[in-house]
Protein backbone atom coordinates (compact mmCIF):
# COMPACT_ATOMS: atom_id res chain seq x y z
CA UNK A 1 -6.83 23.24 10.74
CA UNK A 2 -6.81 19.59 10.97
CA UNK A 3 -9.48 18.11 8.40
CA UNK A 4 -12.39 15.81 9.69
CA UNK A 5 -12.75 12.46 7.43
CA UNK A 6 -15.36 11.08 9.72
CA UNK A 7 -17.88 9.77 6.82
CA UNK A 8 -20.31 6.99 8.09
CA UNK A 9 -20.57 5.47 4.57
CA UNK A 10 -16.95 5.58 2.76
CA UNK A 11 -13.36 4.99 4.54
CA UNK A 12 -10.96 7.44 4.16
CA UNK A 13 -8.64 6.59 6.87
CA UNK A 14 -6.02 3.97 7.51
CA UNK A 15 -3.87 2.62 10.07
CA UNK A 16 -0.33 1.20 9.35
CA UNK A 17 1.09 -0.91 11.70
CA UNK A 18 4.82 -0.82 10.80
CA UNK A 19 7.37 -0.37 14.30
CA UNK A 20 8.76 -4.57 14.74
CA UNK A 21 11.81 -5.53 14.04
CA UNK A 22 11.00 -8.01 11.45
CA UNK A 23 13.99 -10.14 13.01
CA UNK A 24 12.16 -12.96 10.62
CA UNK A 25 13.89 -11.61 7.58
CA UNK A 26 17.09 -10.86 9.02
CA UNK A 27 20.05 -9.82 7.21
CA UNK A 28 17.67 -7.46 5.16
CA UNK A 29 16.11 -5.79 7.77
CA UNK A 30 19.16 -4.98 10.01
CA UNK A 31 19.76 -1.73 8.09
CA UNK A 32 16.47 -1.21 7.13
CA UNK A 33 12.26 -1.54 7.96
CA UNK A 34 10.62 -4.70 6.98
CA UNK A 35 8.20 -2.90 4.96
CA UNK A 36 10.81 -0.99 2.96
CA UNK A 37 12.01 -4.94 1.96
CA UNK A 38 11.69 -4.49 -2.15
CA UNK A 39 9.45 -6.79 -4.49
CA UNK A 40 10.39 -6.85 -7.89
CA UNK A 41 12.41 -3.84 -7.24
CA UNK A 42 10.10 -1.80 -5.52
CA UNK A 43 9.05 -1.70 -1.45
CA UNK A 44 6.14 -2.89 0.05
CA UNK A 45 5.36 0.42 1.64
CA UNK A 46 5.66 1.98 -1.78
CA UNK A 47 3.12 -0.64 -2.90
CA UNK A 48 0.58 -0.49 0.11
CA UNK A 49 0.60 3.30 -0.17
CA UNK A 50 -0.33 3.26 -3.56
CA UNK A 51 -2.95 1.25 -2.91
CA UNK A 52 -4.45 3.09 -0.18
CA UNK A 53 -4.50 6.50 -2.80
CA UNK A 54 -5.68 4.35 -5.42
CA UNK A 55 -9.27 3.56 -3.35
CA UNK A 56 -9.60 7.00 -2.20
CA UNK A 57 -7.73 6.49 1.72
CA UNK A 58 -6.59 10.81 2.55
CA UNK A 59 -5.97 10.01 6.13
CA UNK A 60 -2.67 7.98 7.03
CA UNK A 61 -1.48 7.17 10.74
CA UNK A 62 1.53 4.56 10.94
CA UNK A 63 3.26 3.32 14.15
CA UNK A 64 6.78 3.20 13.88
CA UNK A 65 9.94 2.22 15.89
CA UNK A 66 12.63 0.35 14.31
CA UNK A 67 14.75 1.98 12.05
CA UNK A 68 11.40 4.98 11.88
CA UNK A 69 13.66 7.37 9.91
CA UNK A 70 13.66 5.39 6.72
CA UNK A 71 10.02 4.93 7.00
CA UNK A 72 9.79 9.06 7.62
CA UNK A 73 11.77 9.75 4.69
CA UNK A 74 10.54 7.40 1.91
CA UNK A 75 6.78 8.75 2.94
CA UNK A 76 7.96 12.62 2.44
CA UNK A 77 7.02 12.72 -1.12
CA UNK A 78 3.61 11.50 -0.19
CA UNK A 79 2.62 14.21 2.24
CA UNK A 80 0.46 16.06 -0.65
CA UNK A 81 -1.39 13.39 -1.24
CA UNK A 82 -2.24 12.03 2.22
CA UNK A 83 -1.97 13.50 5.80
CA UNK A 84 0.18 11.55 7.48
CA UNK A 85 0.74 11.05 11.08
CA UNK A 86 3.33 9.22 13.07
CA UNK A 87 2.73 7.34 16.22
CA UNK A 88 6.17 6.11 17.68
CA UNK A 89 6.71 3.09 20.07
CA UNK A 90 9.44 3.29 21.94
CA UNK A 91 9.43 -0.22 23.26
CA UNK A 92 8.81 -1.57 19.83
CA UNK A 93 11.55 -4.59 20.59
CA UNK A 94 10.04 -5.78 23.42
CA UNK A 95 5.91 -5.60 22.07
CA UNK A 96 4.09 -7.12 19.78
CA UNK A 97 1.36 -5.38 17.82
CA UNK A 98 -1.13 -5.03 20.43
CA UNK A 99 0.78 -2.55 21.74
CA UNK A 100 1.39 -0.94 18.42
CA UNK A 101 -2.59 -0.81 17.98
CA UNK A 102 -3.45 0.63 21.85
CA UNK A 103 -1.13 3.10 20.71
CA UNK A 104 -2.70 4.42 18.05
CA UNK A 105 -5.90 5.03 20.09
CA UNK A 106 -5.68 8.84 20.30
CA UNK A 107 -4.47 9.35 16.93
CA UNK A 108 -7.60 7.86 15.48
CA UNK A 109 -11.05 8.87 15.93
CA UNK A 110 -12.84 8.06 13.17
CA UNK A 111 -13.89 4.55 10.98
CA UNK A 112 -10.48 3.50 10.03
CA UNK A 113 -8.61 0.33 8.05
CA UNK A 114 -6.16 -1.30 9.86
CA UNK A 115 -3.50 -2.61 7.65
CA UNK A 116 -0.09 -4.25 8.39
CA UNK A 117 3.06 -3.46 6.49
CA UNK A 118 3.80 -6.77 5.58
CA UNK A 119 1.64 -7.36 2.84
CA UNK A 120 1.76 -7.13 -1.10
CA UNK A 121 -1.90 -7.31 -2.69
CA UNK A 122 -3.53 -6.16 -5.77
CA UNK A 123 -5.40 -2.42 -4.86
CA UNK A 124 -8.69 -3.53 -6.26
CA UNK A 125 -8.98 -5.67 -3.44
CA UNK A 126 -9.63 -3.23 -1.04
CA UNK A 127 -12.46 -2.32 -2.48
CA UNK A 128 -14.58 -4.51 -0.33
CA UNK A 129 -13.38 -2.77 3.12
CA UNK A 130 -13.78 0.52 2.56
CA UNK A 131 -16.71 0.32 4.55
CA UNK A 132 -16.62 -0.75 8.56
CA UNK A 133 -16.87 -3.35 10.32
CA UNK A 134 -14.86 -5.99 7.49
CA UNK A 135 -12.15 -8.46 7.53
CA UNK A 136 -9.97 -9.85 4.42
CA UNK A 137 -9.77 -13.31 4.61
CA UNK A 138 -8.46 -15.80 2.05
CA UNK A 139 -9.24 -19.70 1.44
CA UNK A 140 -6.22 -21.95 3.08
CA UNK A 141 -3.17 -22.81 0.92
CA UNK A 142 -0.35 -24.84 2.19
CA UNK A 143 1.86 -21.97 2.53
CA UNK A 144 -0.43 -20.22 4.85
CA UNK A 145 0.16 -20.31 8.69
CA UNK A 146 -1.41 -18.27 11.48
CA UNK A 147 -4.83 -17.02 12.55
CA UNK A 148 -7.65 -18.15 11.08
CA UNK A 149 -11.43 -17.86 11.19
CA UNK A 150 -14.85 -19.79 10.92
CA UNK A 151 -17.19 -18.08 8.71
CA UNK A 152 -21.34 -18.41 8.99
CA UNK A 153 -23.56 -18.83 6.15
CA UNK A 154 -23.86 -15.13 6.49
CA UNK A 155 -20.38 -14.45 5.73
CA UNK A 156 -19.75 -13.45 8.93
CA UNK A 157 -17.06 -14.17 11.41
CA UNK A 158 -17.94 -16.39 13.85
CA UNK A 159 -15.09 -17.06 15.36
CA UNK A 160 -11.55 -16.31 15.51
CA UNK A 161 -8.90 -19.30 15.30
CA UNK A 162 -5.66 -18.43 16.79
CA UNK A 163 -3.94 -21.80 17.93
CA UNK A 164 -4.87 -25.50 16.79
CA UNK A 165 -8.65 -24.84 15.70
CA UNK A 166 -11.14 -28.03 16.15
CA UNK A 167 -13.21 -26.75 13.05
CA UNK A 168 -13.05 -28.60 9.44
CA UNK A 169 -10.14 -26.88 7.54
CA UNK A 170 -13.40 -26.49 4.74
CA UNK A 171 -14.74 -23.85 6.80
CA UNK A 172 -12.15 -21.71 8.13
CA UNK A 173 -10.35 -19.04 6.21
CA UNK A 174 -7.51 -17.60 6.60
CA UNK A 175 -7.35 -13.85 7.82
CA UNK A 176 -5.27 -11.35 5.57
CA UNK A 177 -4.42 -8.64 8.51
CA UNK A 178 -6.47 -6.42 6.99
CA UNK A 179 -9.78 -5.22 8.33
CA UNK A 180 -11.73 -2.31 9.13
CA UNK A 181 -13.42 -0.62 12.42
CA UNK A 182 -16.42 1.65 12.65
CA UNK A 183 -16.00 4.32 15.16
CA UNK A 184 -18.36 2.53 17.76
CA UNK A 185 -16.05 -0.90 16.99
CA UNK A 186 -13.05 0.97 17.55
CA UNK A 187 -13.87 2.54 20.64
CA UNK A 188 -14.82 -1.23 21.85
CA UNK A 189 -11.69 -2.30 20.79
CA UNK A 190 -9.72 0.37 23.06
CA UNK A 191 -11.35 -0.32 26.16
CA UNK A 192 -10.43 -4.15 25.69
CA UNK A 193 -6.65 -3.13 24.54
CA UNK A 194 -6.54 -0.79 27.86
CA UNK A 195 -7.46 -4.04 30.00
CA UNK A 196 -4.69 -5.77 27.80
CA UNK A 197 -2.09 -3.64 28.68
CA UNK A 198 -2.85 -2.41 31.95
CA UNK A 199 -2.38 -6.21 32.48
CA UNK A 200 1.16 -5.81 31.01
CA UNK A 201 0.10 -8.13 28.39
CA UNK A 202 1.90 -6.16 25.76
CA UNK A 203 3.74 -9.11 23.73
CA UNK A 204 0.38 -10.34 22.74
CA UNK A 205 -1.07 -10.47 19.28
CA UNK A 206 -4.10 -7.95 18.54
CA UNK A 207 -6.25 -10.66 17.24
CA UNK A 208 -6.61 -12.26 20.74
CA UNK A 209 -9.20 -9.14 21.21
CA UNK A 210 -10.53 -9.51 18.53
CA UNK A 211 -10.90 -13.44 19.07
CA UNK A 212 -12.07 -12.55 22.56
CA UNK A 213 -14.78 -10.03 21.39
CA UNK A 214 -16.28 -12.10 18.60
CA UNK A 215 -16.58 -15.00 20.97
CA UNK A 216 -18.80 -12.65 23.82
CA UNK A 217 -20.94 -10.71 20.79
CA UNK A 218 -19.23 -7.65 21.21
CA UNK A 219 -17.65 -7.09 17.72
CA UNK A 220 -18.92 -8.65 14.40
CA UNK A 221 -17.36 -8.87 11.07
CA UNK A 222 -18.09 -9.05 7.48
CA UNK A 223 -16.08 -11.27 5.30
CA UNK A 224 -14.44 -9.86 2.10
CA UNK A 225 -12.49 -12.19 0.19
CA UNK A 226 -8.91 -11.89 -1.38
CA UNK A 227 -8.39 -13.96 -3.95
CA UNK A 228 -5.65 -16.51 -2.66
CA UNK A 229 -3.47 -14.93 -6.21
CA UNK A 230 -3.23 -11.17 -5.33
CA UNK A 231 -2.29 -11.14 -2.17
CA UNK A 232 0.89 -12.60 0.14
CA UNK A 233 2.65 -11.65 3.53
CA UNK A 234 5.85 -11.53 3.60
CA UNK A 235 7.48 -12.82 7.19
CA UNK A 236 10.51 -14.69 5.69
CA UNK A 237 13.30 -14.67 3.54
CA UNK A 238 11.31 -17.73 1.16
CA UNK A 239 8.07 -15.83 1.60
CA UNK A 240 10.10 -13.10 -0.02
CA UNK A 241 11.44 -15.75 -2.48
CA UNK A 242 7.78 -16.99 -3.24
CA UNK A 243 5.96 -13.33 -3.59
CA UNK A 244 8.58 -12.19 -6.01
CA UNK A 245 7.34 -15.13 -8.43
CA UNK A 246 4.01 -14.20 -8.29
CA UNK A 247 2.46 -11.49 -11.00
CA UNK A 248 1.55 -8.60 -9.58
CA UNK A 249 -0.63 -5.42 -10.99
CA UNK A 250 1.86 -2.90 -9.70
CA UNK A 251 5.15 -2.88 -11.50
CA UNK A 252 5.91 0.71 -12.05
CA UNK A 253 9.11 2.17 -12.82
CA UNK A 254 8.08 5.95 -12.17
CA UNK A 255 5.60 6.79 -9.87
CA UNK A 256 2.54 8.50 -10.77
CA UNK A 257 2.47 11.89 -10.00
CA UNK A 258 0.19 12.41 -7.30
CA UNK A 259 -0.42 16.25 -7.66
CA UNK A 260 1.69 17.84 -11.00
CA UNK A 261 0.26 15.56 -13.20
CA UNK A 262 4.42 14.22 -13.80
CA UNK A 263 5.93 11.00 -13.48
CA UNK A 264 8.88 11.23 -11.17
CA UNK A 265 12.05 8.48 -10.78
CA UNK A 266 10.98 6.13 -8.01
CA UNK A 267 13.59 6.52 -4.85
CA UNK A 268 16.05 3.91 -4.20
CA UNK A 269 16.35 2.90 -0.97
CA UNK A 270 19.78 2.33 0.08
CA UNK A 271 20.32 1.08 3.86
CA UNK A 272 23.00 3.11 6.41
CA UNK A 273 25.02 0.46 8.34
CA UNK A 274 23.06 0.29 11.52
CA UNK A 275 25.29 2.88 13.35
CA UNK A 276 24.76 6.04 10.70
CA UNK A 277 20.79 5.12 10.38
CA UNK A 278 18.82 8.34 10.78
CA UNK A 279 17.20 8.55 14.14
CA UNK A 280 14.30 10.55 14.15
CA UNK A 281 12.65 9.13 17.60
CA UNK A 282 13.99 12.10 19.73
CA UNK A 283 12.60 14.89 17.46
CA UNK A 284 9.25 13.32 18.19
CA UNK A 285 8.99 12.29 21.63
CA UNK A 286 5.45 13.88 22.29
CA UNK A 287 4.53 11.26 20.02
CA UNK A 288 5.26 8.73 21.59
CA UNK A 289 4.61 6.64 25.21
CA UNK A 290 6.27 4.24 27.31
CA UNK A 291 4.46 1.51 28.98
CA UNK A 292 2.86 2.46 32.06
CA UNK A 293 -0.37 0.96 33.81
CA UNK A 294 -3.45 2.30 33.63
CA UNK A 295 -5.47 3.63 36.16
């Protein structure tokens, strides 16, 4: 019997969004997911799942596509600690992660966190979202590019920034690509992505919802702040460069043990050559959906 982490207070459920290409840090991720792309030795999925168990997350779903069989296998060992649940795209080349989001629409139910796999943060920092209806955001630093958002003098988003905004840089804030969504927001948010896609507007980014929906009242958001040293996103062979000279909390060598109380040797991760990579995609096609209009 499946269990039922619906909890109006406390998040225990999180969304991965982890099926591109990440063509951005090519060679490294012909052979291997973006998010398997090691930090000081270790992955950034290793990291963000430790984080997620660290503040209490029992609930995993994570959209996959490229290269998903490295992604299934590293998570095995995990599968006592979490439930984890795999949503596959199998356009994943041709989408961006709007379509990785409207896919995860059945899969999730309940108040969730959506996080992408590209990040490396300190766990404490979640702290702050556990609860719905919350977005990270960060102050501006020169390395920092993308979406952005104005913030009221209720810490609240007030409105989303994707292109050139005309607001003072002094009050925008940069958003970390991780928030969360109360089951009310969520269900919102699908009805939007359906008119999205039905639209075949698949190689859009997510936040133009949410930019869309904050801008007509129909989704709000709390700001939680990530201090602009703990956290960094990793699109690029010199982000990659830059995050490895930064200090981070998590620097383990074993992993903790999770339910015999033992440390065990952290897995390597070595890459196939693209032609021998495990393909997992055909054992779980119920799992996953092609693009089709809605009616």
């Amino acid at each position: 019997m499946k269990m039922d982490y619906r909890d109006e207070h406390r998040i225990t459920t999180a969304c991965l969004l982890a099926a591109g290409t990440g063509s951005r840090l090519h060679p490294l991720t012909d052979c291997r997911p973006k998010c398997l792309t090691e930090i000081d030795g270790i992955p950034m999925l290793e990291r963000l799942v430790h984080c997620l168990i660290d503040q209490g997350i029992k609930r995993l779903v994570v959209v996959v596509g490229h290269l998903e069989g490295y992604i299934r296998e590293f998570l095995k060992e995990y599968e006592g600690a979490l439930e984890i649940e795999y949503v596959v795209s199998p356009v994943y080349a041709t989408t961006n992660n709007i379509y990785s989001l409207w896919l995860a629409r059945k899969a999730i139910q309940e108040p969730f966190i959506l996080v992408e796999s590209d990040l490396v943060f300190d766990a404490p920092l979640l702290r702050g979202l556990l609860y719905p209806d919350r977005i990270a955001v960060s102050h501006i630093l020169p390395w920092m590019n993308g979406t952005t958002i104005t913030m009221n003098s209720g810490r609240m988003v007030s409105a989303f920034n994707l292109g050139i905004a005309n607001s003072p840089i002094n009050s925008r804030y940069k958003t970390v690509n991780i928030c969360s969504l109360s089951e009310a927001s969520w269900q919102k948010v699908g009805v939007r992505l359906d008119a999205y896609i039905s639209a075949g507007r698949v190689n859009e980014y997510y936040e133009v919802v949410f930019e869309e929906m904050i801008a007509d009242g129909s989704l709000s958001f709390e700001c939680v702040f990530f201090d602009t040293a703990c956290w960094y996103e990793v699109d690029t062979l010199d982000d990659l460069h830059q995050a490895e000279r930064m200090s981070w909390k998590h620097r383990r060598t074993t992993r903790p043990a999770l339910l015999s109380g033992k440390s065990t040797p952290r897995k390597t991760v070595v890459p196939f050559p693209p032609d021998r990579a495990p393909l997992l995609g055909a054992a779980t096609a119920s799992n996953s959906e092609s693009f089709l209009p809605l009616n």
